[in-house]
PDB file of N, CA and C in Angstrom:
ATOM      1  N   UNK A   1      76.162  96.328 339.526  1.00  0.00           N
ATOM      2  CA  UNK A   1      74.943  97.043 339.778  1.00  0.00           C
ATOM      3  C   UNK A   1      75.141  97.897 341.027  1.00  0.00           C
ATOM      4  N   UNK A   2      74.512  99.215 341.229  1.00  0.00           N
ATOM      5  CA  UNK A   2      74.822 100.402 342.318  1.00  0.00           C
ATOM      6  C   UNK A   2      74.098  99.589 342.730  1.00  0.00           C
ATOM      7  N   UNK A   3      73.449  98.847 344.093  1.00  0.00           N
ATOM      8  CA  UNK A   3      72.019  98.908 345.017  1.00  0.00           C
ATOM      9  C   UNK A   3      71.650 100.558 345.276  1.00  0.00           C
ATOM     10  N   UNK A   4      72.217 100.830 345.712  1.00  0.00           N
ATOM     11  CA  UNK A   4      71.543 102.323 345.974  1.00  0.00           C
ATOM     12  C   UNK A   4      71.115 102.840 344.958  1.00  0.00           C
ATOM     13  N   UNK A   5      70.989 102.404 343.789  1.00  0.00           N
ATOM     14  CA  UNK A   5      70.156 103.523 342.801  1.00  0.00           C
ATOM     15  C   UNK A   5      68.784 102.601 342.369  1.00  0.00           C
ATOM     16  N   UNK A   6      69.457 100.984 342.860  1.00  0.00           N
ATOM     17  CA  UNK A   6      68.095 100.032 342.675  1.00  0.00           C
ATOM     18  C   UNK A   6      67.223 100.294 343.363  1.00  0.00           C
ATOM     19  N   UNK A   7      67.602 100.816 344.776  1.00  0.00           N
ATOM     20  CA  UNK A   7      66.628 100.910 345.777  1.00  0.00           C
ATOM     21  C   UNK A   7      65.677 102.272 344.978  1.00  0.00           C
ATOM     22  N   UNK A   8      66.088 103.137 344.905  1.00  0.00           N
ATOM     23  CA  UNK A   8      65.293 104.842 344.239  1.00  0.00           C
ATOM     24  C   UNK A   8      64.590 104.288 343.157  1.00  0.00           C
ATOM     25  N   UNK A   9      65.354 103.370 342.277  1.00  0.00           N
ATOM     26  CA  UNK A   9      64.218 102.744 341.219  1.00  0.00           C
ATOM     27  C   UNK A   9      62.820 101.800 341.432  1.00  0.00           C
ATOM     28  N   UNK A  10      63.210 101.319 341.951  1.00  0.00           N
ATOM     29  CA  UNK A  10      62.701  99.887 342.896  1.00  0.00           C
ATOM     30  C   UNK A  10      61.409 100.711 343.020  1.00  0.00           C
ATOM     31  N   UNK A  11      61.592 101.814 344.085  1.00  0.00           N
ATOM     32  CA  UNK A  11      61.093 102.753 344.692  1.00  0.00           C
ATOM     33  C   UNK A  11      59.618 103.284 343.973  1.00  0.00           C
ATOM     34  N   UNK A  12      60.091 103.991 342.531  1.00  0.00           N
ATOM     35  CA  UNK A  12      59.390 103.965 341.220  1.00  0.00           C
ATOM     36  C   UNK A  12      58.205 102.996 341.047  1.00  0.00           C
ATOM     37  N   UNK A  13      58.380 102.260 340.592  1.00  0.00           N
ATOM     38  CA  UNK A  13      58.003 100.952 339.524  1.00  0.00           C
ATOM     39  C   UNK A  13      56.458 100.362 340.586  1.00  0.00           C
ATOM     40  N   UNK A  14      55.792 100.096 339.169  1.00  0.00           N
ATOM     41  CA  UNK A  14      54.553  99.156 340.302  1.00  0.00           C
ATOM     42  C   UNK A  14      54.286  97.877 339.682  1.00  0.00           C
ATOM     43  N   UNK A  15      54.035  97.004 340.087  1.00  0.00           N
ATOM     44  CA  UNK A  15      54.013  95.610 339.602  1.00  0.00           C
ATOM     45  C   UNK A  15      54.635  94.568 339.528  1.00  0.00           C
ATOM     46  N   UNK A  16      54.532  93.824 338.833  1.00  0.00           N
ATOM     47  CA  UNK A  16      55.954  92.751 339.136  1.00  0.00           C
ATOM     48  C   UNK A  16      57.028  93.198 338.608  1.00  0.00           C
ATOM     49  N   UNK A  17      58.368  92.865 339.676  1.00  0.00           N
ATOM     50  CA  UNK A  17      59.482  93.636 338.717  1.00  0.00           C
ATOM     51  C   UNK A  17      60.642  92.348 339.211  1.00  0.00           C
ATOM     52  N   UNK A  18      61.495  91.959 337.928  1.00  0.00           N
ATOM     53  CA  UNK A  18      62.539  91.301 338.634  1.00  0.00           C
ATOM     54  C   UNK A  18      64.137  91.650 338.280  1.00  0.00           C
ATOM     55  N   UNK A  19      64.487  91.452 339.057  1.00  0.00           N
ATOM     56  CA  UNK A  19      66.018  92.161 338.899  1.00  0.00           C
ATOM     57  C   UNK A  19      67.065  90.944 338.532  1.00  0.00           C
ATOM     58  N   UNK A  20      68.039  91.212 337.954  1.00  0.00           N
ATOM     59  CA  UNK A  20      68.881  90.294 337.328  1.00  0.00           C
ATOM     60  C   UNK A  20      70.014  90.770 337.845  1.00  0.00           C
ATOM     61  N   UNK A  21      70.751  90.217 338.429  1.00  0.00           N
ATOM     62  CA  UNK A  21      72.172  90.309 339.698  1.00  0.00           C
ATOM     63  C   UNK A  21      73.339  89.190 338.713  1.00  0.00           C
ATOM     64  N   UNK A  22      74.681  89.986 338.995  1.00  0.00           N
ATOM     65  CA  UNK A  22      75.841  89.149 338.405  1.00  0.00           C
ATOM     66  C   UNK A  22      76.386  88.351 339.428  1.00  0.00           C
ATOM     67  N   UNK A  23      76.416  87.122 339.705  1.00  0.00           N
ATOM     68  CA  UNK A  23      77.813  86.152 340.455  1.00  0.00           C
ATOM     69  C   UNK A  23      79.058  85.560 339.775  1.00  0.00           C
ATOM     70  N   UNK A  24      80.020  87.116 338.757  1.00  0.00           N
ATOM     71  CA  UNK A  24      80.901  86.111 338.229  1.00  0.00           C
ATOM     72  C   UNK A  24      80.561  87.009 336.641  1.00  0.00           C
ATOM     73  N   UNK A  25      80.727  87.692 336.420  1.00  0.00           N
ATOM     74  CA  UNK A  25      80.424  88.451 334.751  1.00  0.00           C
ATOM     75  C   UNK A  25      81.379  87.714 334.212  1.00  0.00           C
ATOM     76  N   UNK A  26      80.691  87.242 333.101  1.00  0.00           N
ATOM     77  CA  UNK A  26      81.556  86.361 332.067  1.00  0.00           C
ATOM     78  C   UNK A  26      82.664  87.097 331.530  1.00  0.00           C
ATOM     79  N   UNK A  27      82.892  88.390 331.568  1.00  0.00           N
ATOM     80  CA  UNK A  27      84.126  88.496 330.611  1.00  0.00           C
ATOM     81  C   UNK A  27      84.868  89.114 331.842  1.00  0.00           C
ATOM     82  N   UNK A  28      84.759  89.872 332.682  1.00  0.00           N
ATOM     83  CA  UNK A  28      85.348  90.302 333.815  1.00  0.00           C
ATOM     84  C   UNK A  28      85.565  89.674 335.347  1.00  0.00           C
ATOM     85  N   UNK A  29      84.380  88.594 335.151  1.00  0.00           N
ATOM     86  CA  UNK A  29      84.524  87.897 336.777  1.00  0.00           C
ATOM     87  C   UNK A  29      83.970  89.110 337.970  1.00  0.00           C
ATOM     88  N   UNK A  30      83.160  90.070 337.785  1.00  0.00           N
ATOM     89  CA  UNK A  30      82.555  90.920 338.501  1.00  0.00           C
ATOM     90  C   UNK A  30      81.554  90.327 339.649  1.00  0.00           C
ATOM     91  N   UNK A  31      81.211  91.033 340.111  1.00  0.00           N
ATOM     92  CA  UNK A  31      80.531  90.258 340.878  1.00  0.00           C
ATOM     93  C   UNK A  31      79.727  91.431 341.620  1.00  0.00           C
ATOM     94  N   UNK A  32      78.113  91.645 341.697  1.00  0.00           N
ATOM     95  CA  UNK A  32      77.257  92.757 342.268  1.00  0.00           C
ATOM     96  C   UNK A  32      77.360  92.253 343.568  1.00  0.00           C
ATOM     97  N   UNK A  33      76.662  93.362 344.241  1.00  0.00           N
ATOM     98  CA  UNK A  33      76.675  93.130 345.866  1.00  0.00           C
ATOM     99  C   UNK A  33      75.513  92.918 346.245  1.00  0.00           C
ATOM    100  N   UNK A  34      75.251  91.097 346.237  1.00  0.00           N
ATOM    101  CA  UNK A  34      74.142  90.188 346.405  1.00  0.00           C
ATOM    102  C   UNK A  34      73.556  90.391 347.323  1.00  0.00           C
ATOM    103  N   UNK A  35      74.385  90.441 348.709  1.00  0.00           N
ATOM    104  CA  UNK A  35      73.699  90.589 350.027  1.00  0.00           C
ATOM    105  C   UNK A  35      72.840  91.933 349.925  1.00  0.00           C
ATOM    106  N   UNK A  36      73.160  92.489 349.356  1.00  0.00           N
ATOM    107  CA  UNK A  36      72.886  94.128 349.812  1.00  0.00           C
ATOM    108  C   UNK A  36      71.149  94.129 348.334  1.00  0.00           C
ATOM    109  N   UNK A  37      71.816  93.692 347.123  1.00  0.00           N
ATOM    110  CA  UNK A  37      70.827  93.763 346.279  1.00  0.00           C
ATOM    111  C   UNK A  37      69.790  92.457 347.116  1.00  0.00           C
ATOM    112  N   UNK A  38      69.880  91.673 347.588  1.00  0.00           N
ATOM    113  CA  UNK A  38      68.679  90.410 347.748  1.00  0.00           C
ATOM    114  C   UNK A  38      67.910  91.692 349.144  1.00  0.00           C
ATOM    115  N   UNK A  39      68.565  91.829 349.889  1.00  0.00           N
ATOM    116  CA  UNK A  39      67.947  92.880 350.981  1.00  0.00           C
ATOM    117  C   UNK A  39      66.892  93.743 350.267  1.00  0.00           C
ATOM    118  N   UNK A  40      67.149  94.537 348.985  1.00  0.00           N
ATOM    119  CA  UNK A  40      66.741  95.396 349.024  1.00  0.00           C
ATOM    120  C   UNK A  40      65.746  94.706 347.769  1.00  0.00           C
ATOM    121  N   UNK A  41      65.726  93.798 346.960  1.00  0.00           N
ATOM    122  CA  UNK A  41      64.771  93.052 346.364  1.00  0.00           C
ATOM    123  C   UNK A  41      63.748  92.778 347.324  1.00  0.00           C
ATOM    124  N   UNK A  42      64.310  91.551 347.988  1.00  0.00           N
ATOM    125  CA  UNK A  42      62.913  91.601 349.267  1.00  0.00           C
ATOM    126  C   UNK A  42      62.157  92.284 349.825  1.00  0.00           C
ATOM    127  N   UNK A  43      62.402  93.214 350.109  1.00  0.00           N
ATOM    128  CA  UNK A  43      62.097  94.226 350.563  1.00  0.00           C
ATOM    129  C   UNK A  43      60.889  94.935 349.810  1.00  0.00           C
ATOM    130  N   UNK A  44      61.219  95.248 348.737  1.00  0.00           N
ATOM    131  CA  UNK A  44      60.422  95.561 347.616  1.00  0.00           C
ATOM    132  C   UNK A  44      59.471  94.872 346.827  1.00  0.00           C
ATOM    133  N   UNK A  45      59.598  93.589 346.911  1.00  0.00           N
ATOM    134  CA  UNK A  45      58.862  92.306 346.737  1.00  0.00           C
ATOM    135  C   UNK A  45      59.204  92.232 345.316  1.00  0.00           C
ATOM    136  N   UNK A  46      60.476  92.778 345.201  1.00  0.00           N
ATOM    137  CA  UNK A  46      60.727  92.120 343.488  1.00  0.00           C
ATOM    138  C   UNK A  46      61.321  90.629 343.986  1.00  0.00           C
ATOM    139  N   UNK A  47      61.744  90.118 342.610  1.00  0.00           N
ATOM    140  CA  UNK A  47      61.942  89.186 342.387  1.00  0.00           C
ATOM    141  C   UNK A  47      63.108  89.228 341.600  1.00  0.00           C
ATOM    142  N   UNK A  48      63.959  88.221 342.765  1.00  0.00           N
ATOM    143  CA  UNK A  48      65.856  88.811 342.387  1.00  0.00           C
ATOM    144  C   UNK A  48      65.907  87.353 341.143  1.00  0.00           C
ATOM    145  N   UNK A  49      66.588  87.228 340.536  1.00  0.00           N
ATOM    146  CA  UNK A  49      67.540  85.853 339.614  1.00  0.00           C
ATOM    147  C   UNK A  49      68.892  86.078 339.503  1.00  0.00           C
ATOM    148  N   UNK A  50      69.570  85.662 339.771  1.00  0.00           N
ATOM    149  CA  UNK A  50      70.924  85.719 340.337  1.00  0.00           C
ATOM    150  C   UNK A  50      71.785  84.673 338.982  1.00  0.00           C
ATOM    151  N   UNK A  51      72.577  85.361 338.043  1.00  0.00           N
ATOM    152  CA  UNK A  51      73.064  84.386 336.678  1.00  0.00           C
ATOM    153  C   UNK A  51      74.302  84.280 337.462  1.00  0.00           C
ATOM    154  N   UNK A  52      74.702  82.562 337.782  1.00  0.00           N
ATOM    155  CA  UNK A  52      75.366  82.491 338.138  1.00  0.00           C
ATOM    156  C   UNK A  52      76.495  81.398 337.999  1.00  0.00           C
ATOM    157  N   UNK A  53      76.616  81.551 336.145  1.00  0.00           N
ATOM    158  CA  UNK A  53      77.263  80.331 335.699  1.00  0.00           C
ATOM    159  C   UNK A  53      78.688  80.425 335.813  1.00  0.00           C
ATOM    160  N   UNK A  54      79.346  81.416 335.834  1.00  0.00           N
ATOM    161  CA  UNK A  54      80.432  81.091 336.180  1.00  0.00           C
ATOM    162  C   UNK A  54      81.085  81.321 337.651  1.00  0.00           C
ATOM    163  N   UNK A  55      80.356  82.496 338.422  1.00  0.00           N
ATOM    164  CA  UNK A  55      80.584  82.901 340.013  1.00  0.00           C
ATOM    165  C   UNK A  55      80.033  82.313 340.980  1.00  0.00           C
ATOM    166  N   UNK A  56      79.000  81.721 340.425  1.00  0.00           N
ATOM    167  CA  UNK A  56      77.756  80.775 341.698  1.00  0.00           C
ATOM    168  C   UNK A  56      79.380  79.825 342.629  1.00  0.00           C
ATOM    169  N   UNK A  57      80.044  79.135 342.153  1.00  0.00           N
ATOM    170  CA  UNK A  57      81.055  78.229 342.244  1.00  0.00           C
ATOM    171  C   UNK A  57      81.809  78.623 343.387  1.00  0.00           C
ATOM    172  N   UNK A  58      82.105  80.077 343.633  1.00  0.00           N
ATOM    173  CA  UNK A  58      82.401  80.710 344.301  1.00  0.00           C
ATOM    174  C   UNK A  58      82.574  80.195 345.825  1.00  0.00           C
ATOM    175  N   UNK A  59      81.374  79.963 345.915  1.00  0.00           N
ATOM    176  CA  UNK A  59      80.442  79.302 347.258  1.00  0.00           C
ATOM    177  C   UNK A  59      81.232  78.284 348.126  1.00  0.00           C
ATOM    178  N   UNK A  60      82.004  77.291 347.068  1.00  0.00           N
ATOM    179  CA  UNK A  60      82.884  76.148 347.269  1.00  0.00           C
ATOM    180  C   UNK A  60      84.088  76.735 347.749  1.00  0.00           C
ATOM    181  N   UNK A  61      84.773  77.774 347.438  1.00  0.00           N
ATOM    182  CA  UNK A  61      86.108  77.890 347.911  1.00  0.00           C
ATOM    183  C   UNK A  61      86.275  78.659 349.445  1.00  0.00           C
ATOM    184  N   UNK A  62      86.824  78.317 349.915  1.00  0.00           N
ATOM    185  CA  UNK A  62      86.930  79.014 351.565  1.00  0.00           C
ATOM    186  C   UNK A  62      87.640  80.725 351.251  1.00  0.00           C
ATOM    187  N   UNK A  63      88.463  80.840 350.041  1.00  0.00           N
ATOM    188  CA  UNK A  63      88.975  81.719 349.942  1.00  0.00           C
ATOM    189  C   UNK A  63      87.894  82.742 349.424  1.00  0.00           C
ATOM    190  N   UNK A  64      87.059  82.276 348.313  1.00  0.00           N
ATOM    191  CA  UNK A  64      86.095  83.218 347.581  1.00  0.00           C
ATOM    192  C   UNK A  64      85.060  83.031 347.872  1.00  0.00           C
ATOM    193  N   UNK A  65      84.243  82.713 348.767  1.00  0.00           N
ATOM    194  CA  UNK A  65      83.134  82.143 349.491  1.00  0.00           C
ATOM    195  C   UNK A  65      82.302  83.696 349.480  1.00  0.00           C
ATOM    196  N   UNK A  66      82.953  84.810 350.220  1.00  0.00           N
ATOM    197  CA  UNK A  66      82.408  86.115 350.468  1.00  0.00           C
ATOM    198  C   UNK A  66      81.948  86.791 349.223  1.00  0.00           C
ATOM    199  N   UNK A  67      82.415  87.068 348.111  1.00  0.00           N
ATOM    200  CA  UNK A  67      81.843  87.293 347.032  1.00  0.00           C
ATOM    201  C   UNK A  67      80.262  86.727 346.234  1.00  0.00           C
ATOM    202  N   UNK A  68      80.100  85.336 346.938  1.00  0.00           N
ATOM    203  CA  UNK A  68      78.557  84.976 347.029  1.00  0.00           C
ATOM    204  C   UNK A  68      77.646  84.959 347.767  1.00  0.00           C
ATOM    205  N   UNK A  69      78.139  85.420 348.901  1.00  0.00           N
ATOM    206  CA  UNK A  69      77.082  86.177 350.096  1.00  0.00           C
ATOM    207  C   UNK A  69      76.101  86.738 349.506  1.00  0.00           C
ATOM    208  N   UNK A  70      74.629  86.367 349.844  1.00  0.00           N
ATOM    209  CA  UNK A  70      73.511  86.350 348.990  1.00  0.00           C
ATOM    210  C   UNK A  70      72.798  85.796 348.521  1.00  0.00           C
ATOM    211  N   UNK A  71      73.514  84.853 347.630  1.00  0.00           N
ATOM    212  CA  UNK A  71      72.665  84.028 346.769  1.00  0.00           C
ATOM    213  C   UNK A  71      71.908  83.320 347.279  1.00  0.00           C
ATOM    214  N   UNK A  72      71.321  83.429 348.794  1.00  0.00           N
ATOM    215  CA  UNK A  72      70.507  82.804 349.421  1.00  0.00           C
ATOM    216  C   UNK A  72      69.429  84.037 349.470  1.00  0.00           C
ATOM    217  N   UNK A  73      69.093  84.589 349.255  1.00  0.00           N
ATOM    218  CA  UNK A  73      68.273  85.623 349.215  1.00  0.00           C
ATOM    219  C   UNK A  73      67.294  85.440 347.704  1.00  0.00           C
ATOM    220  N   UNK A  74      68.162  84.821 347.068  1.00  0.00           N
ATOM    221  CA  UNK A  74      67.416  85.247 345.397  1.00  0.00           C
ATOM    222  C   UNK A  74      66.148  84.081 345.442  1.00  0.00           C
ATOM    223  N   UNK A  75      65.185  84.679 344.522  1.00  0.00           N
ATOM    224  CA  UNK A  75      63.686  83.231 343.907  1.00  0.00           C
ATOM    225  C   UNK A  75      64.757  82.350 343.110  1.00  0.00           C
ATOM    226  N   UNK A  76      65.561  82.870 342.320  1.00  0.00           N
ATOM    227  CA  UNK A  76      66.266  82.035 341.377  1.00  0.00           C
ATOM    228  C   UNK A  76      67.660  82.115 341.554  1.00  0.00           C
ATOM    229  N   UNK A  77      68.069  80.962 340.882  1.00  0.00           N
ATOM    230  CA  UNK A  77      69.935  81.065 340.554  1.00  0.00           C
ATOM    231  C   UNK A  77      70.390  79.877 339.760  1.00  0.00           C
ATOM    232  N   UNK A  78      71.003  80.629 338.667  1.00  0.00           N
ATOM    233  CA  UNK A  78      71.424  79.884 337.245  1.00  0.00           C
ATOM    234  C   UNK A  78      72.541  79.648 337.342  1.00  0.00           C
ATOM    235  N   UNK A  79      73.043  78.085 336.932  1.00  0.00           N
ATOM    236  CA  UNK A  79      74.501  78.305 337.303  1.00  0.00           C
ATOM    237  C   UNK A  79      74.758  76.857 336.089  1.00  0.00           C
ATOM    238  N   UNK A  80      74.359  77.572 334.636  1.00  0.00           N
ATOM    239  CA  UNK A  80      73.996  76.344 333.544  1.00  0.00           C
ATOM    240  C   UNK A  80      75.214  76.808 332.607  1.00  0.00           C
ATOM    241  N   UNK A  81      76.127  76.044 332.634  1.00  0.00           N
ATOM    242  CA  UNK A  81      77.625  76.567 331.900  1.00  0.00           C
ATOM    243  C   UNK A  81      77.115  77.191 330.485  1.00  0.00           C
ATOM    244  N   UNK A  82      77.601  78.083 330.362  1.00  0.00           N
ATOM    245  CA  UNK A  82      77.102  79.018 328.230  1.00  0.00           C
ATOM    246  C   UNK A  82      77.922  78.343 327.735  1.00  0.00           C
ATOM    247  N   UNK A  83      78.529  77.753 327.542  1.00  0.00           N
ATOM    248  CA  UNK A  83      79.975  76.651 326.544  1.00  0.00           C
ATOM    249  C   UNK A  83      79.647  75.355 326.445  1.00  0.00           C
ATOM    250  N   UNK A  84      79.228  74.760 327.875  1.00  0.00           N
ATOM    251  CA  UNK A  84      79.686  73.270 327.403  1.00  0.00           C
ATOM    252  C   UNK A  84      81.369  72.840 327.135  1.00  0.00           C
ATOM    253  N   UNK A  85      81.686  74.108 327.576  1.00  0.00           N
ATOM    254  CA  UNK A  85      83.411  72.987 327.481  1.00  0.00           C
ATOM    255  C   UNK A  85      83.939  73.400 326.074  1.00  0.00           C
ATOM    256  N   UNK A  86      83.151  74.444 325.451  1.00  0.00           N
ATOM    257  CA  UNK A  86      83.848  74.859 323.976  1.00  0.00           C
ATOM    258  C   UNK A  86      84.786  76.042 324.107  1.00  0.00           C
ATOM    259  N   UNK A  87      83.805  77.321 324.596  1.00  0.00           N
ATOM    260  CA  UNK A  87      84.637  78.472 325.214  1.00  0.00           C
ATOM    261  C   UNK A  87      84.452  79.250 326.200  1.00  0.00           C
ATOM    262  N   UNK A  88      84.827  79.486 326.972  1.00  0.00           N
ATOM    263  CA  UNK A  88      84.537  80.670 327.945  1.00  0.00           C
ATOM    264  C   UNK A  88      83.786  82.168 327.557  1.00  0.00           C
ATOM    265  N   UNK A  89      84.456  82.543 326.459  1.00  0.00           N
ATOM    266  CA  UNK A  89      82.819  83.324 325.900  1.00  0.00           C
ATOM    267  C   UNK A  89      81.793  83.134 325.467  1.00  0.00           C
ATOM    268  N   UNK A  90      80.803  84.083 326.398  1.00  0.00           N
ATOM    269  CA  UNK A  90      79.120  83.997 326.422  1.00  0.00           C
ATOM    270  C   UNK A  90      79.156  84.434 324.981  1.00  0.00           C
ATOM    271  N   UNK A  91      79.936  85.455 324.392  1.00  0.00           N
ATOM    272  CA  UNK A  91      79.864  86.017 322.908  1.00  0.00           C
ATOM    273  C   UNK A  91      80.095  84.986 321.771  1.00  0.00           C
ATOM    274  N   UNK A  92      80.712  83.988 321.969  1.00  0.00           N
ATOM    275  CA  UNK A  92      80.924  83.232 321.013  1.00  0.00           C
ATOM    276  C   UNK A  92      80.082  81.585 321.527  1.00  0.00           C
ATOM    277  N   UNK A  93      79.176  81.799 322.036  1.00  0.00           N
ATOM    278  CA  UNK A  93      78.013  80.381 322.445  1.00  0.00           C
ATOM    279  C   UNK A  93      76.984  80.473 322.131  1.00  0.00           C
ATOM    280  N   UNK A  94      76.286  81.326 321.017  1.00  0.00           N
ATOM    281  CA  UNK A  94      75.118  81.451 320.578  1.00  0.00           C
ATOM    282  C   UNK A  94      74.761  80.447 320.380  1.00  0.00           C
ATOM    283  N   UNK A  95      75.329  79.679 319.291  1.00  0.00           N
ATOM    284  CA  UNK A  95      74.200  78.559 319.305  1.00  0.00           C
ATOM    285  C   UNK A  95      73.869  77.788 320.526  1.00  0.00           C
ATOM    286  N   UNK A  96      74.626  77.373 321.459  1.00  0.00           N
ATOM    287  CA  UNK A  96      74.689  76.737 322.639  1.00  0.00           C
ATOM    288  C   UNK A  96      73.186  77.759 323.110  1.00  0.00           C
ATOM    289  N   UNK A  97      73.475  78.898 323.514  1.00  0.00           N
ATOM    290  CA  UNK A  97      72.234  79.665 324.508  1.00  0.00           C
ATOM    291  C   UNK A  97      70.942  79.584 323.069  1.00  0.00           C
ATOM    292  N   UNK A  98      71.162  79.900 321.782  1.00  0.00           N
ATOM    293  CA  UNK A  98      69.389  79.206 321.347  1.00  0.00           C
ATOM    294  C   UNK A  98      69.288  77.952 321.620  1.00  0.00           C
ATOM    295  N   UNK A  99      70.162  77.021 321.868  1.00  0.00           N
ATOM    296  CA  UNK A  99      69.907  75.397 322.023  1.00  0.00           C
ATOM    297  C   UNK A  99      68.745  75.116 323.460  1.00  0.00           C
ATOM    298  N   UNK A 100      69.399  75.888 324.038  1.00  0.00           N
ATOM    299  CA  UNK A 100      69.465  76.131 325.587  1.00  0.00           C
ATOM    300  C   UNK A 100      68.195  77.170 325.887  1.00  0.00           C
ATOM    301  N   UNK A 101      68.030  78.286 325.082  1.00  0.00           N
ATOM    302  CA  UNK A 101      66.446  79.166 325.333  1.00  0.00           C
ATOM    303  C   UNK A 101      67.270  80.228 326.381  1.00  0.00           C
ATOM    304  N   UNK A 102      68.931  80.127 326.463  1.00  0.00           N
ATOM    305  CA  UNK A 102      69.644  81.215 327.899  1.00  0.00           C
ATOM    306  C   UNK A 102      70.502  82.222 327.161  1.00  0.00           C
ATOM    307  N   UNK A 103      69.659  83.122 326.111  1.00  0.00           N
ATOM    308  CA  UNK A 103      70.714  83.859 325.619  1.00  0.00           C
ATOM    309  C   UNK A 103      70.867  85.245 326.619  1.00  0.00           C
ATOM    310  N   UNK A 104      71.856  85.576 326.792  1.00  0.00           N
ATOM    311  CA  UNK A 104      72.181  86.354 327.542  1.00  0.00           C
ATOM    312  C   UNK A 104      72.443  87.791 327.255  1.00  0.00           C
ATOM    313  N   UNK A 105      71.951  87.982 325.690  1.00  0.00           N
ATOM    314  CA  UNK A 105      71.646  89.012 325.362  1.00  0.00           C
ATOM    315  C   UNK A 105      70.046  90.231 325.908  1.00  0.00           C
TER     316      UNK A 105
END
């Protein structure tokens, strides 16, 4: 996610708005820039959720720790495995996410 184009949107919009932030994109391991998006959520009085089933983890390693800078900023943060231990693709766990109500579509 740009923040800088969230902020101009953000900017826009009236009412409740909540933004959905990556810690960890399931097929790439990406990762948005939390600190910077939770700043500019707050700010705006949206309401950040931070999906963070496979990057939340992050947090634990001394080496990758900086990549979750943020996630203290968000109302929410998901960090509910899409597999169960079957596969690493979110694309192939459908039934798991209707089981679950977390499709990520």
């Amino acid at each position: 996610m740009r923040a800088d184009r969230l902020r101009e949107l953000l900017a826009t919009l009236e009412g409740p708005t909540i933004v959905c932030a990556q810690a960890g994109n399931v097929n790439t391991g990406a990762f948005d820039p939390l600190q910077e998006i939770g700043a500019i959520t707050n700010a705006s009085g949206a309401w950040l959720h931070i999906d963070g089933a496979f990057g939340l983890w992050a947090r634990t390693s001394r080496r990758h720790r900086a990549l979750a800078e943020g996630i203290e900023l968000a109302g929410a943060k998901a960090a509910i495995s899409r597999t169960a231990g079957i596969n690493p693709s979110a694309s192939q766990s459908a039934p798991i996410h209707a089981k679950l109500g977390t499709q990520p579509w």
